[in-house]
Structures are given as structure tokens and as C-alpha cells.
C-alpha atoms as a PDB file:
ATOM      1  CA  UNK A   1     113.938 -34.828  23.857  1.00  0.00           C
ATOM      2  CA  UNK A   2     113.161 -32.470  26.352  1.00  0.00           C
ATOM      3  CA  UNK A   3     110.177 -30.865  23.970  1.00  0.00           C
ATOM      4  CA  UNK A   4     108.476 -34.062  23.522  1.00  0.00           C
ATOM      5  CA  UNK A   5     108.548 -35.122  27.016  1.00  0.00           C
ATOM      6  CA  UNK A   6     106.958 -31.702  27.778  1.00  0.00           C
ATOM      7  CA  UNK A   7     104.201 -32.301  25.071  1.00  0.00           C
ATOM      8  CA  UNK A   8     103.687 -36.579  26.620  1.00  0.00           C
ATOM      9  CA  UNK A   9     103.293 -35.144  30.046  1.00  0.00           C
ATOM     10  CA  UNK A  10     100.763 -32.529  28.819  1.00  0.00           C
ATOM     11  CA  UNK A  11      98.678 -35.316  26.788  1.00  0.00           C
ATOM     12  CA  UNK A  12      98.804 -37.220  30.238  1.00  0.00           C
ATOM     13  CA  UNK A  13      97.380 -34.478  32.427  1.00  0.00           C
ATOM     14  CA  UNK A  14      94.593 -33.632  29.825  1.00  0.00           C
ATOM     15  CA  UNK A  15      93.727 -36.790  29.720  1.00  0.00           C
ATOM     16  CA  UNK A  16      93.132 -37.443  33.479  1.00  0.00           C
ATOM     17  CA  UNK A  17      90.706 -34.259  33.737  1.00  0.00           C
ATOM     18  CA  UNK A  18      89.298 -35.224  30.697  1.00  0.00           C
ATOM     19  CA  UNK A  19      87.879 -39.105  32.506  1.00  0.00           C
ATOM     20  CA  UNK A  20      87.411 -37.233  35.844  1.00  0.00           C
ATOM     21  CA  UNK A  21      84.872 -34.897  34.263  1.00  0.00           C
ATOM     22  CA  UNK A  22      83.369 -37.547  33.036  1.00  0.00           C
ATOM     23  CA  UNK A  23      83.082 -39.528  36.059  1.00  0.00           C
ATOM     24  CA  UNK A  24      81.426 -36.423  37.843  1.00  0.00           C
ATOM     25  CA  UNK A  25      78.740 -36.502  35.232  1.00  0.00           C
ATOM     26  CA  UNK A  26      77.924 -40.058  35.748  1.00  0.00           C
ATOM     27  CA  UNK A  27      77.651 -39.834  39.338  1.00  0.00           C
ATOM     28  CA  UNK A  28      75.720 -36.948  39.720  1.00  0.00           C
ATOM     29  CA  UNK A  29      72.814 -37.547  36.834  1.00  0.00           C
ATOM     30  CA  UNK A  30      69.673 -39.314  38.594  1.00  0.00           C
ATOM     31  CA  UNK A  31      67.494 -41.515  36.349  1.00  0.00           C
ATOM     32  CA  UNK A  32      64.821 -39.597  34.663  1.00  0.00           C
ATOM     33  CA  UNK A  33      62.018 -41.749  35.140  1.00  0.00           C
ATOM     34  CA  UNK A  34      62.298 -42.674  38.781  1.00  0.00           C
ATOM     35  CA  UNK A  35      59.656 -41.584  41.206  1.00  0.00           C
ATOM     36  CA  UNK A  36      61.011 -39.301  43.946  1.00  0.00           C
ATOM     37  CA  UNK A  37      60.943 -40.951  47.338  1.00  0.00           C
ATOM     38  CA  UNK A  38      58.774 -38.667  49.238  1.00  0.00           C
ATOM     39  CA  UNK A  39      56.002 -39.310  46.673  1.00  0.00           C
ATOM     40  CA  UNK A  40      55.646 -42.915  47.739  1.00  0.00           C
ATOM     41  CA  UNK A  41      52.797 -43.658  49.829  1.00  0.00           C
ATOM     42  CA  UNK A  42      52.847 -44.634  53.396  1.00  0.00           C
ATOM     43  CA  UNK A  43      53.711 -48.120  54.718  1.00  0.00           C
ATOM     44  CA  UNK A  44      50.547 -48.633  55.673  1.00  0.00           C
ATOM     45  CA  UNK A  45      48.866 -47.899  51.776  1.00  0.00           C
ATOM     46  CA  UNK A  46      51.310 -49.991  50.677  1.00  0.00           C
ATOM     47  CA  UNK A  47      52.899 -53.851  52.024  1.00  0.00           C
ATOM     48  CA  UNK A  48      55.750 -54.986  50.649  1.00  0.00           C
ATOM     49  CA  UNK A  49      53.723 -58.160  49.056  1.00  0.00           C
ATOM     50  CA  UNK A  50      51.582 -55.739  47.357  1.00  0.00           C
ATOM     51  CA  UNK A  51      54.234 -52.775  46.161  1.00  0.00           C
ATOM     52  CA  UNK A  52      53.963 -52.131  42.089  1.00  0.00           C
ATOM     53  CA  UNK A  53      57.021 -52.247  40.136  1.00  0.00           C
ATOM     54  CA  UNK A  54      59.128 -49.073  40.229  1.00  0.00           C
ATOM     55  CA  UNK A  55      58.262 -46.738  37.154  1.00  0.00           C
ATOM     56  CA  UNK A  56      61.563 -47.098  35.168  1.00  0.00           C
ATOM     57  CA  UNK A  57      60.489 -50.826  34.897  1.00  0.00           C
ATOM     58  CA  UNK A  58      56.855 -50.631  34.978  1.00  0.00           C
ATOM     59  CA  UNK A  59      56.442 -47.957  32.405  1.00  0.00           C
ATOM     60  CA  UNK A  60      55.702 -43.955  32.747  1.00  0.00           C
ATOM     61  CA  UNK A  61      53.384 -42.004  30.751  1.00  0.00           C
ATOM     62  CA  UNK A  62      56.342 -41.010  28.550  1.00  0.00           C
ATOM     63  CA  UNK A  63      57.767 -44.787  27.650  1.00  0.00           C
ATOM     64  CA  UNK A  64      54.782 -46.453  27.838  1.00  0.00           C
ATOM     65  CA  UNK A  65      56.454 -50.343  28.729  1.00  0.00           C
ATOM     66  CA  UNK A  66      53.090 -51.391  30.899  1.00  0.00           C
ATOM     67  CA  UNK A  67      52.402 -55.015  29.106  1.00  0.00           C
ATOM     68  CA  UNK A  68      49.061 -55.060  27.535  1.00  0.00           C
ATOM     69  CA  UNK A  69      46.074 -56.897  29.345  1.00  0.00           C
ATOM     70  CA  UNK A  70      43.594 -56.500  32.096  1.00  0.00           C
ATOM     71  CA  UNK A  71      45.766 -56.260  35.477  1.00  0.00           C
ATOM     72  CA  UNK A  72      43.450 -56.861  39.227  1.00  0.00           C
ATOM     73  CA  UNK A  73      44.627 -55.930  42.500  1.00  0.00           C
ATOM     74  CA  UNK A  74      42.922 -55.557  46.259  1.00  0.00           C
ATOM     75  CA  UNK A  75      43.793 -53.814  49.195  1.00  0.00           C
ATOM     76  CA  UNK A  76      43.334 -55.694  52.837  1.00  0.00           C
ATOM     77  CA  UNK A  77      39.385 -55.454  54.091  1.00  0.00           C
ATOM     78  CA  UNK A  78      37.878 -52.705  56.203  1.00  0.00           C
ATOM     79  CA  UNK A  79      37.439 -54.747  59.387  1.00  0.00           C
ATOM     80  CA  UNK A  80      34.845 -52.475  60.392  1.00  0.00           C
ATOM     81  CA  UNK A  81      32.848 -51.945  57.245  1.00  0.00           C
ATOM     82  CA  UNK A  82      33.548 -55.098  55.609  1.00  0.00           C
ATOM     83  CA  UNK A  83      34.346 -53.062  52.611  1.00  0.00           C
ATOM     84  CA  UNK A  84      36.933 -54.688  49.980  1.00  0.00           C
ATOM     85  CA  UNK A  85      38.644 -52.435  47.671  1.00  0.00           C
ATOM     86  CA  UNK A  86      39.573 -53.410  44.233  1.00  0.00           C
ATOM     87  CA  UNK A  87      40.843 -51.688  41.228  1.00  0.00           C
ATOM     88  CA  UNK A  88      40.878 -52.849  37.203  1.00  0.00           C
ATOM     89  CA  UNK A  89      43.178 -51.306  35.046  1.00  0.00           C
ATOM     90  CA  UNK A  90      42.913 -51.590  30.767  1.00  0.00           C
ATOM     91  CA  UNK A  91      46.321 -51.126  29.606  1.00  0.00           C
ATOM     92  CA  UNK A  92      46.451 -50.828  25.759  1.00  0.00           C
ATOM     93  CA  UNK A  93      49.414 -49.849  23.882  1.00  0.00           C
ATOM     94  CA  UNK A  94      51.942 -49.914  26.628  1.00  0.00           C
ATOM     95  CA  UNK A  95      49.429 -47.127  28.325  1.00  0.00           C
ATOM     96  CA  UNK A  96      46.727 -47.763  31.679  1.00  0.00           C
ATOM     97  CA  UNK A  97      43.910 -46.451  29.458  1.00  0.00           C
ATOM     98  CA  UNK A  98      41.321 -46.608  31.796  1.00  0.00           C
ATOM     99  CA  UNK A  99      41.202 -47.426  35.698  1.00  0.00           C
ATOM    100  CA  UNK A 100      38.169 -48.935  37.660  1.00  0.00           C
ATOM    101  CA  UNK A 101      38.149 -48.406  40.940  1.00  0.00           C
ATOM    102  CA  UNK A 102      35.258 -50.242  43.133  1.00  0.00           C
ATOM    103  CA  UNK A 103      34.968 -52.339  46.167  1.00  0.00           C
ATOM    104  CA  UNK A 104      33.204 -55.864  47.251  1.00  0.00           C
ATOM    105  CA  UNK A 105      31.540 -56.090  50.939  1.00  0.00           C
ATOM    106  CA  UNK A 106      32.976 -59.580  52.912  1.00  0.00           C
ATOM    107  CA  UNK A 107      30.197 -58.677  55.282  1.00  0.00           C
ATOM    108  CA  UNK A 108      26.965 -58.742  53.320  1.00  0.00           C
ATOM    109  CA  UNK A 109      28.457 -59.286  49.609  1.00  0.00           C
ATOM    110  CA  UNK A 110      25.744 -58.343  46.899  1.00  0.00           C
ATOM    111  CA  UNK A 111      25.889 -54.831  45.153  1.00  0.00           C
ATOM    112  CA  UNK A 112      29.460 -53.729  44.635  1.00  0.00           C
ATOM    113  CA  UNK A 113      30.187 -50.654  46.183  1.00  0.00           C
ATOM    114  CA  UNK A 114      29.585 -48.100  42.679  1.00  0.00           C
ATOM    115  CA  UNK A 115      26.470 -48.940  42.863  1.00  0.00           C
ATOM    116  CA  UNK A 116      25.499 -48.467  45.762  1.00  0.00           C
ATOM    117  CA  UNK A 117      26.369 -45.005  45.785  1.00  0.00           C
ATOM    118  CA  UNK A 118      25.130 -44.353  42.565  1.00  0.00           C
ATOM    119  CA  UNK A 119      21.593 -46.478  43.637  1.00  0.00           C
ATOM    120  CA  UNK A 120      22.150 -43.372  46.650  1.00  0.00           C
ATOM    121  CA  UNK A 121      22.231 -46.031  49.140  1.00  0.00           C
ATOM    122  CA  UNK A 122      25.659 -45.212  50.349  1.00  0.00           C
ATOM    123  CA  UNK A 123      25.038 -41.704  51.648  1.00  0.00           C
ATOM    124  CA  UNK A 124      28.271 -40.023  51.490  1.00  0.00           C
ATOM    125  CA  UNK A 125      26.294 -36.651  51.019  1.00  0.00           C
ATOM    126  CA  UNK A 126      22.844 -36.938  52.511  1.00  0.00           C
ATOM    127  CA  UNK A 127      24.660 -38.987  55.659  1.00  0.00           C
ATOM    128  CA  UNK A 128      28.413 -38.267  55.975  1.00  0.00           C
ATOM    129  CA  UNK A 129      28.249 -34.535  54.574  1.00  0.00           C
ATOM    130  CA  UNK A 130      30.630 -35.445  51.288  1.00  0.00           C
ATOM    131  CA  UNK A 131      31.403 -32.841  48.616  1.00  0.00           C
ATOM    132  CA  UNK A 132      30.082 -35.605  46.211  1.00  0.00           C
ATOM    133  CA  UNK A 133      29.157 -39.194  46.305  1.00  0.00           C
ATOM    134  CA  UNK A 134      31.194 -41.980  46.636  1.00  0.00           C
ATOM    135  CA  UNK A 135      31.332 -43.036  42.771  1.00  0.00           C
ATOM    136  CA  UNK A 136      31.786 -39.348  41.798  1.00  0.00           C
ATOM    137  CA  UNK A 137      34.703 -38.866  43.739  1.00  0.00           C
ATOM    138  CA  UNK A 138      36.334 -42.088  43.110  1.00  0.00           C
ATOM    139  CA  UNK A 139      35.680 -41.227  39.015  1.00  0.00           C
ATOM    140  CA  UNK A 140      38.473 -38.660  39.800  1.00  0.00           C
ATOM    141  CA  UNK A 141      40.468 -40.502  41.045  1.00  0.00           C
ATOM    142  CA  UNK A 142      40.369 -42.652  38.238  1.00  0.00           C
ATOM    143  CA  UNK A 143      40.800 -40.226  35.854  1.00  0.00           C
ATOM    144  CA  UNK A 144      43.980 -38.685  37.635  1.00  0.00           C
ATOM    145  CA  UNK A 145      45.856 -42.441  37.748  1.00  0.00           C
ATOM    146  CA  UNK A 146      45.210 -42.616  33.868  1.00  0.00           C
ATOM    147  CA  UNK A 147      46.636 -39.150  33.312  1.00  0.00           C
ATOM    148  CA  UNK A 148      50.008 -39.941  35.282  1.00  0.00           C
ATOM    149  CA  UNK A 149      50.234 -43.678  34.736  1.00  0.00           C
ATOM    150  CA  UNK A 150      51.233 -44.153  38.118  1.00  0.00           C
ATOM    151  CA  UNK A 151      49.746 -44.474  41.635  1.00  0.00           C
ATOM    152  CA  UNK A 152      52.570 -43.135  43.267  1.00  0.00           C
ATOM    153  CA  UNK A 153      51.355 -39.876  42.122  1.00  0.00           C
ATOM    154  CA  UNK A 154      48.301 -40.066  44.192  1.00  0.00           C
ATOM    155  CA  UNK A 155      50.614 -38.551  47.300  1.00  0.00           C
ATOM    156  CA  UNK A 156      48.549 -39.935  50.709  1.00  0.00           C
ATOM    157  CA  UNK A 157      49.069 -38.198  54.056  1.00  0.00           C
ATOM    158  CA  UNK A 158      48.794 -40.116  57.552  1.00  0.00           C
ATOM    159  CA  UNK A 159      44.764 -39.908  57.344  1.00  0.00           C
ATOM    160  CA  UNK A 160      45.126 -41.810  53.729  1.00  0.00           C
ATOM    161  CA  UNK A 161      43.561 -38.597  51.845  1.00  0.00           C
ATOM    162  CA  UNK A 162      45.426 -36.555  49.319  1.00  0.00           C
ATOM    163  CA  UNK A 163      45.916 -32.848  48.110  1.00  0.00           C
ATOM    164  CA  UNK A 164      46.880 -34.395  45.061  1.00  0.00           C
ATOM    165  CA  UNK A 165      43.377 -34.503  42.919  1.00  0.00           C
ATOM    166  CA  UNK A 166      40.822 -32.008  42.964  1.00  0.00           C
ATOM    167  CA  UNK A 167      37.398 -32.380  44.111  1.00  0.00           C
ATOM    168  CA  UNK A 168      38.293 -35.984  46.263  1.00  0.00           C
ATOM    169  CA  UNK A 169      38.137 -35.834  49.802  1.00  0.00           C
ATOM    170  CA  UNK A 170      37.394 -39.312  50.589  1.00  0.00           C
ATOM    171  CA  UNK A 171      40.234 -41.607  51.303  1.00  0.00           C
ATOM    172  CA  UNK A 172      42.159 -42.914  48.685  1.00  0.00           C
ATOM    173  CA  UNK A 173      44.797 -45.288  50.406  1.00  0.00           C
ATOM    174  CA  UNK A 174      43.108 -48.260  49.693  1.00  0.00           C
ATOM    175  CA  UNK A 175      43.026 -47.024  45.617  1.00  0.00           C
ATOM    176  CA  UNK A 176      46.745 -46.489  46.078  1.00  0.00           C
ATOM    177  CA  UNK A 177      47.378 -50.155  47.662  1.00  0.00           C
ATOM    178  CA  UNK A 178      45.170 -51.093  45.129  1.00  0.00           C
ATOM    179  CA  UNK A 179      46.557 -49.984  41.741  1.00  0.00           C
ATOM    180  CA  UNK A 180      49.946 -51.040  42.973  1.00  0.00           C
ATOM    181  CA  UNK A 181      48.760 -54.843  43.668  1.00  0.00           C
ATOM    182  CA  UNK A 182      47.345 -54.861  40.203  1.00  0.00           C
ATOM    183  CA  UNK A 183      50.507 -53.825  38.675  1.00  0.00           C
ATOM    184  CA  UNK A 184      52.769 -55.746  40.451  1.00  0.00           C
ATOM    185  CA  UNK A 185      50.771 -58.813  40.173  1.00  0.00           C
ATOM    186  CA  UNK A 186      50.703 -58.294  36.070  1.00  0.00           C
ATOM    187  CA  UNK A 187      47.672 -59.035  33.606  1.00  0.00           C
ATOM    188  CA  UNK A 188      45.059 -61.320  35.243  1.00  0.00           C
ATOM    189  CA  UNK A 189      42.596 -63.737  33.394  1.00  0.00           C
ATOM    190  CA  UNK A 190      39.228 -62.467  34.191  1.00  0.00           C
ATOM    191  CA  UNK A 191      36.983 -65.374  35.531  1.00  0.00           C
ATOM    192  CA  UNK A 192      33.743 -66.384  33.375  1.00  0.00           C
ATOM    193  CA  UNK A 193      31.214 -64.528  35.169  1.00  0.00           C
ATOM    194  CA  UNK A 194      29.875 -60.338  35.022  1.00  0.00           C
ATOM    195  CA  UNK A 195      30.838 -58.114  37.354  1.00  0.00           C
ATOM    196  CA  UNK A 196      28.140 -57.294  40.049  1.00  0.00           C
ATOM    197  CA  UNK A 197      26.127 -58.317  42.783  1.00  0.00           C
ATOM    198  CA  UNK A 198      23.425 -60.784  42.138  1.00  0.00           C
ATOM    199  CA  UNK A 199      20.991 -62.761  45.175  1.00  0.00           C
ATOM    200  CA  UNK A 200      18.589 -65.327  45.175  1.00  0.00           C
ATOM    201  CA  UNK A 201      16.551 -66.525  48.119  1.00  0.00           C
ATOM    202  CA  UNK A 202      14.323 -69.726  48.694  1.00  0.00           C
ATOM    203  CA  UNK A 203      10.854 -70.661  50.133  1.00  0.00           C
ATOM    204  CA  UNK A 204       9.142 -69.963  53.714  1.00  0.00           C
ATOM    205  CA  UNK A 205       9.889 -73.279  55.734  1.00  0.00           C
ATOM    206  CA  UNK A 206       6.879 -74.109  57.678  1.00  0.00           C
ATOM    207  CA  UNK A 207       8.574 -76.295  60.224  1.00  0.00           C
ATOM    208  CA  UNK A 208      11.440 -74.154  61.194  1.00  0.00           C
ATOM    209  CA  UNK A 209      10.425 -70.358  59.754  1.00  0.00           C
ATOM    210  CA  UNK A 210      13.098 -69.337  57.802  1.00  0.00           C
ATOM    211  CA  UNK A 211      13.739 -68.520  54.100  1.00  0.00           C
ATOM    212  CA  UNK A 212      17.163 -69.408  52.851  1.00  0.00           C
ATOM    213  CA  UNK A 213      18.779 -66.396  51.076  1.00  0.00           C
ATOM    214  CA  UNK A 214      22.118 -65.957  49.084  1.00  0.00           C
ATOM    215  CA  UNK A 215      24.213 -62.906  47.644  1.00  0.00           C
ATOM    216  CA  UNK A 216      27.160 -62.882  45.778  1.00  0.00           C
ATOM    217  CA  UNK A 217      29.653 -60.377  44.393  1.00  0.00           C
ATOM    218  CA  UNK A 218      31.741 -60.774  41.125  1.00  0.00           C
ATOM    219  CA  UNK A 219      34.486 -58.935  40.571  1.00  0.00           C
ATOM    220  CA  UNK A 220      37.113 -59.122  37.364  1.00  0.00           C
ATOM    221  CA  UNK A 221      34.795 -62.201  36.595  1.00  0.00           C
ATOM    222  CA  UNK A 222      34.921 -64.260  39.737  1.00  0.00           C
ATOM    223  CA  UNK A 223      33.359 -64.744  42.481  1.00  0.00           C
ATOM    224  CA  UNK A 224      34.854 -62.695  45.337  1.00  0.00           C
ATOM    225  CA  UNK A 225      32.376 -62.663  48.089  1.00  0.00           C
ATOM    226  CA  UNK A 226      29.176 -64.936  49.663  1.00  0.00           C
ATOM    227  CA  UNK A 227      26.409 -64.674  52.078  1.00  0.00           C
ATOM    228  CA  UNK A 228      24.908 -67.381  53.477  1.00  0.00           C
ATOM    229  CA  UNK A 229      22.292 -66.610  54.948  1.00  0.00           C
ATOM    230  CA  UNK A 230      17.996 -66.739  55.775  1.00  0.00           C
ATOM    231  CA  UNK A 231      14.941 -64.514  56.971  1.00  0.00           C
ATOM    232  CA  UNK A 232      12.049 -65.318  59.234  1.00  0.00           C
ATOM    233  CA  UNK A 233       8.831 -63.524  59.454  1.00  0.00           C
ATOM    234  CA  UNK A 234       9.982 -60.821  61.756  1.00  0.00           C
ATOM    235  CA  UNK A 235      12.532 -60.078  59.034  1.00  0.00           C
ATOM    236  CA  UNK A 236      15.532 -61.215  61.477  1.00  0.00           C
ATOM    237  CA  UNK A 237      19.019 -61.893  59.632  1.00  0.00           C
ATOM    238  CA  UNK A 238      19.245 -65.639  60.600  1.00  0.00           C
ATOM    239  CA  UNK A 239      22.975 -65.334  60.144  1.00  0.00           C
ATOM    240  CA  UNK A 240      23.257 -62.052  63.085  1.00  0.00           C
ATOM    241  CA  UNK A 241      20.023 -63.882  64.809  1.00  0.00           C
ATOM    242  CA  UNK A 242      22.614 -66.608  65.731  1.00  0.00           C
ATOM    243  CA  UNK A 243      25.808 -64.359  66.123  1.00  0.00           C
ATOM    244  CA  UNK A 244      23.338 -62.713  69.034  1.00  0.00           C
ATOM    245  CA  UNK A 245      22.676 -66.399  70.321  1.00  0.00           C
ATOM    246  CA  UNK A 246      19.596 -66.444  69.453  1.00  0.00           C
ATOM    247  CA  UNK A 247      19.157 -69.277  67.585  1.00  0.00           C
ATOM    248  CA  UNK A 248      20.754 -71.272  70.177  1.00  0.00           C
ATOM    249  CA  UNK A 249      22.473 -74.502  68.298  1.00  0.00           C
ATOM    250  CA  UNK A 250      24.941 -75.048  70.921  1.00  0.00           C
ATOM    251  CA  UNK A 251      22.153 -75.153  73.322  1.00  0.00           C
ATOM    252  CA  UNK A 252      20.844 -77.939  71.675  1.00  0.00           C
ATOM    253  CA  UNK A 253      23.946 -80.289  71.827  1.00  0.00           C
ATOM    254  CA  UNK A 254      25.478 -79.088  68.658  1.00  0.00           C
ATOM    255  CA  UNK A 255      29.266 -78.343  69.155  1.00  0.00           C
ATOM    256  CA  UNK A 256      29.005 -75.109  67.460  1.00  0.00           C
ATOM    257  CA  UNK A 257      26.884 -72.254  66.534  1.00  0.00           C
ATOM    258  CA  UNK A 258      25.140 -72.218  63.000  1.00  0.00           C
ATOM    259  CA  UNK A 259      26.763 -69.048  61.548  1.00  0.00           C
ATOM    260  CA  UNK A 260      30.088 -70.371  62.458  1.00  0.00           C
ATOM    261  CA  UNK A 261      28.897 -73.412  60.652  1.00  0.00           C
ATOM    262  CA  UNK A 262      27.694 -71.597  57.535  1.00  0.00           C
ATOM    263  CA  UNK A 263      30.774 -70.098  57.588  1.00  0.00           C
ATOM    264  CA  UNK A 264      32.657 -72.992  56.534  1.00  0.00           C
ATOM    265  CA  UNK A 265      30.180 -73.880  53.545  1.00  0.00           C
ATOM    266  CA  UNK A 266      31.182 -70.462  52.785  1.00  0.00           C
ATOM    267  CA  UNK A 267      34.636 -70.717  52.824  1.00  0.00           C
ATOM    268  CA  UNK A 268      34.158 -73.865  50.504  1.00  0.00           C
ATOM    269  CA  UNK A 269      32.470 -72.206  47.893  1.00  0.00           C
ATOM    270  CA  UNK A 270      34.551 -69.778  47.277  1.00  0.00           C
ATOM    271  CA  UNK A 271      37.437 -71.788  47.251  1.00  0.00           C
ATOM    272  CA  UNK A 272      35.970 -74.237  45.219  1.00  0.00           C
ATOM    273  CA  UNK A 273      34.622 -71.554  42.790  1.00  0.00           C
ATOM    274  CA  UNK A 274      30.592 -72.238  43.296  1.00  0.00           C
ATOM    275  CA  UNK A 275      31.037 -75.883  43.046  1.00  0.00           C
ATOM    276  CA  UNK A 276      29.073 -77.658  45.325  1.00  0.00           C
ATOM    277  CA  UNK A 277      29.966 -80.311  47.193  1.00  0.00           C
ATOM    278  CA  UNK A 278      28.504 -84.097  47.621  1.00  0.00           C
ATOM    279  CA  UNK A 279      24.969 -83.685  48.999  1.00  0.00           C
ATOM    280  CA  UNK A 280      22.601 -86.565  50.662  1.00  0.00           C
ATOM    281  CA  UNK A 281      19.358 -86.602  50.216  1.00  0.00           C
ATOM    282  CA  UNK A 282      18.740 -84.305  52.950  1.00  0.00           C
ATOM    283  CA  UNK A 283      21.322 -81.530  51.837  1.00  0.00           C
ATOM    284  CA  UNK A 284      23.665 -82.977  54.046  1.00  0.00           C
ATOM    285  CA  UNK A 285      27.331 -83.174  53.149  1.00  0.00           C
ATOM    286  CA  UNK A 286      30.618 -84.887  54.872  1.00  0.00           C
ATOM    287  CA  UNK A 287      32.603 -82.804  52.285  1.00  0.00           C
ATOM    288  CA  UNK A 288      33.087 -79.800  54.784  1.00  0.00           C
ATOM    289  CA  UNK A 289      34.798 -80.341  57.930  1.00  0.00           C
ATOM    290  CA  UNK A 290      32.977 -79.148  60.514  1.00  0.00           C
ATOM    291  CA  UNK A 291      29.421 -78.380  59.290  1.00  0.00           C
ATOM    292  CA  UNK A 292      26.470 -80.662  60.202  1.00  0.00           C
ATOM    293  CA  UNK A 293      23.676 -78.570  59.011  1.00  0.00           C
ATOM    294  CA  UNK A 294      21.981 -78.241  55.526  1.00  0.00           C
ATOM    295  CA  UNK A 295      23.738 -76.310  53.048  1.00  0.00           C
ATOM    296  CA  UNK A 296      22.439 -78.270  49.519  1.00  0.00           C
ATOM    297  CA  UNK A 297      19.880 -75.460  49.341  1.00  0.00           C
ATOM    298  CA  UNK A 298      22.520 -72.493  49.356  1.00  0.00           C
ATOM    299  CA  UNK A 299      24.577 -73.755  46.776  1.00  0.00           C
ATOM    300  CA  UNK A 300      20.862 -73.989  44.824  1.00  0.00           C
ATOM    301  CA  UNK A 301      20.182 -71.069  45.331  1.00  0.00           C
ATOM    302  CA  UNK A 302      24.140 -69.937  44.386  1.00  0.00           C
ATOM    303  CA  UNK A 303      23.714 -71.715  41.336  1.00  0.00           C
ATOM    304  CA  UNK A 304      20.156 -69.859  40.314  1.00  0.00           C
ATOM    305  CA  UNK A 305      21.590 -66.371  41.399  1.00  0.00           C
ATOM    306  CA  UNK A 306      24.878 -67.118  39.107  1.00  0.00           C
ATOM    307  CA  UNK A 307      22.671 -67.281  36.635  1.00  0.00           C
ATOM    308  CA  UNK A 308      22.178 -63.772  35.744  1.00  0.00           C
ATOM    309  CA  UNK A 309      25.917 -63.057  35.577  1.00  0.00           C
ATOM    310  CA  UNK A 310      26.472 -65.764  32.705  1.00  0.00           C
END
């Protein structure tokens, strides 16, 4: 009897080390596939409406779970420049095959920002002494996010730059914010229309000396930003001609200026997708709260400029 309790009581014992061990392991392992915490970009590069799926559930160059499709995202506006970022990611195979990182101006809309640089109108080199344009530097950057699969790679410091990839010294925050928004927000249905910025203007109006003008950008398909705008003969912006109080609406008995007006018809068109509203004969229209000038000729114009992205 008193052999076999010895040999129970040893069973017992080696069995209790034997599940604490095991518990140790457990606790101690971290997940493979989880990026590290100080990787993360700052708060700033990255809102909580906005943050991409954490890479054990969004996929990692090794298991490849990103869902097929075409995925969009944006980053909040430059308030300054007006500049919009954007990026497009291709994900084939479970895999972000290729990564297109651009930018739309809310200001001025028309060219997206690519080309501009590439057109050498953005002057990163010849005006803000850049290692390399714009597009060339942001090509890198491109090329880094589909090597890693994962923008949390792209480390950002406090000035929203990185160490990370070679040859980029412009900021990449907005890229960051960017990619993240596009995965979180999963594949998007591009609209009907080509990427690009395309403009149209109108005829010289004797009687009040302005020529109607309109840009657009399209980006992922849809429209994404419009000016409203005109020129006169002195090649004044009739949009910052009024802004400057120049043009003098309120003056007149009008109850508000016209580039806050055009503003509006603005706002309705892109909401509204380019559809234009119900005109009078005059290009009049009680649709849009708020506006008491023409507008039938912009959304023309719209129209005729849309017609090169079809």
C-alpha cells in the first residue's frame, strides 16, 4: 500500500509541473503577425475613424488574407494648400499588388497632384530644393507599402517624415492616414468616370465681362473636387475677385457675396454627382438654398468637361 501511494503522489506532482509549463508557454508567446506598438504612426497620421485593420486580421505579406478588389481612402485636406491626399490600392491574390498614391486640390481642383509634378509645375526641386520631385518620391513610397503590405511600416516622426524608405524626404503622414482609410474602409466601387483633371470654360459676356470657367478632379472614378468659377479681361479669378470684395454683390442689395453663393451650387454638384438641378430659362434655379445667381451655365460647362473622362 505504502509503494503505490508513493508512485500516485509522484504521478500527481508530475503532472502539476507538467500543465504549469505549459501555462508559461502560453502566456509568454506574442502573436507572430502583430505589428509592434511603437511602429504605429502618430495620432495625428492616423484618427480613430480612419485606423486600418490590425495585420493579424487584415493580412501580412506572409498570409496574404487582404480581400481582393480596388480599396480608396483620403486623409483630411491641407487647409493651407488645399491639397487632398488619396491613395488606391490593387489587391490581387490576398496581396496589395500595387499602391497609388496621389492627391486632389479642394482649392482649384483640375490636374491631380502626379501630374503636376511630373508636368514640373509643382516645383519641389527647382522651388522647394527637393532631392526629387514630388511623383518620384511618392513612387517610393509606393513601392515600399507593396513590399511590406502594411502602412504601419512606413514609421512617421512628429514632422510626419520617415527614416523608413530611402530616397523620400517629403512627408508621408498623409500616405500613412491614407493607406489605412483604404483598408479599413474595404474594396470600393470605382465611379464611372477616368481619373484626372479635366476644365471647360464658356464665352466672353459682353454685358458683364466675364467668361464662365469650370475644373474638375476625378479620382477612383468620381468626381471629388469642383471649381466654379470665371475670368475677365484683366485675367482676374472672378471667384478671389469677389473673396477680395471686389465684385461687390452685397453692395448691391444681395444678402450675400457671389463666391459664397457659388459655393453652394458647388456643394450641390458634388453631392448630387454632376446632376444638375431644375433650371429657368435664365439659368436660374430654386433647387439650391441660398443661391440667386446663374449657375445653368456651370453645370454646362461640367457636363462638356465630363466629357473627356467618359
Amino acid at each position: 500500500m505504502k509503494k503505490a501511494s508513493l508512485i500516485l503522489s509522484s504521478a500527481l506532482v508530475l503532472g502539476t509541473l507538467l500543465a504549469g509549463c505549459g501555462n508559461n508557454k502560453d502566456n509568454n508567446a506574442a502573436p507572430t503577425n502583430a505589428p509592434a506598438e511603437s511602429t504605429a504612426p502618430a495620432a495625428t497620421t492616423a484618427p480613430a475613424a480612419t485606423t486600418a485593420p490590425a495585420a493579424s486580421d487584415a493580412g501580412t505579406a506572409e498570409t496574404g488574407k487582404y480581400q481582393d478588389g480596388t480599396y480608396y481612402g483620403t486623409a483630411p485636406v491641407d487647409a493651407e494648400t488645399g491639397w487632398e491626399s488619396f491613395v488606391l490600392l490593387t489587391v490581387e491574390g490576398g496581396k496589395i499588388t500595387k499602391a497609388d498614391w496621389d492627391a486632389f486640390n479642394t482649392k482649384t481642383a483640375g490636374d491631380l497632384k502626379k501630374k503636376v509634378s511630373e508636368d514640373g509645375k509643382y516645383g519641389l526641386v527647382s522651388k522647394g530644393g527637393g532631392q526629387a520631385e514630388w511623383h518620384e518620391q511618392a513612387a517610393k513610397a509606393e513601392a515600399f507599402l507593396v513590399e511590406k503590405q502594411d502602412p504601419a511600416a512606413v514609421v512617421v516622426d512628429d514632422k510626419g517624415k520617415t527614416d523608413a524608405i530611402s530616397g523620400v524626404s517629403i512627408g508621408v503622414s498623409d500616405f500613412v492616414t491614407a493607406a489605412q482609410a483604404a483598408l479599413a474602409a474595404g474594396p470600393a466601387q470605382a465611379g464611372p468616370y477616368k481619373d484626372g483633371g479635366y476644365s471647360a470654360e464658356g464665352e466672353m459676356d459682353k454685358e458683364s465681362g466675364w467668361k464662365s470657367t469650370v475644373a474638375l478632379t476625378v479620382a477612383n472614378g468620381n468626381i471629388v473636387a469642383v471649381n466654379f468659377s470665371g475670368v475677365n479681361a484683366a485675367g482676374d479669378d472672378k471667384k478671389q475677385y469677389s473673396i477680395d470684395g471686389k465684385y461687390g454683390m452685397k453692395a448691391g442689395g444681395a444678402s450675400a457675396e457671389w463666391h459664397e453663393e457659388i459655393a453652394l451650387a458647388e456643394k450641390y454638384f458634388l453631392e448630387n454627382k454632376g446632376a444638375a438641378p431644375k433650371l429657368d430659362a435664365e439659368g436660374k434655379t430654386d433647387a439650391i438654398s441660398g443661391v440667386s445667381i446663374h449657375v445653368g451655365e456651370y453645370f454646362t460647362l461640367a457636363e462638356k468637361a465630363l466629357e473627356g473622362a467618359k
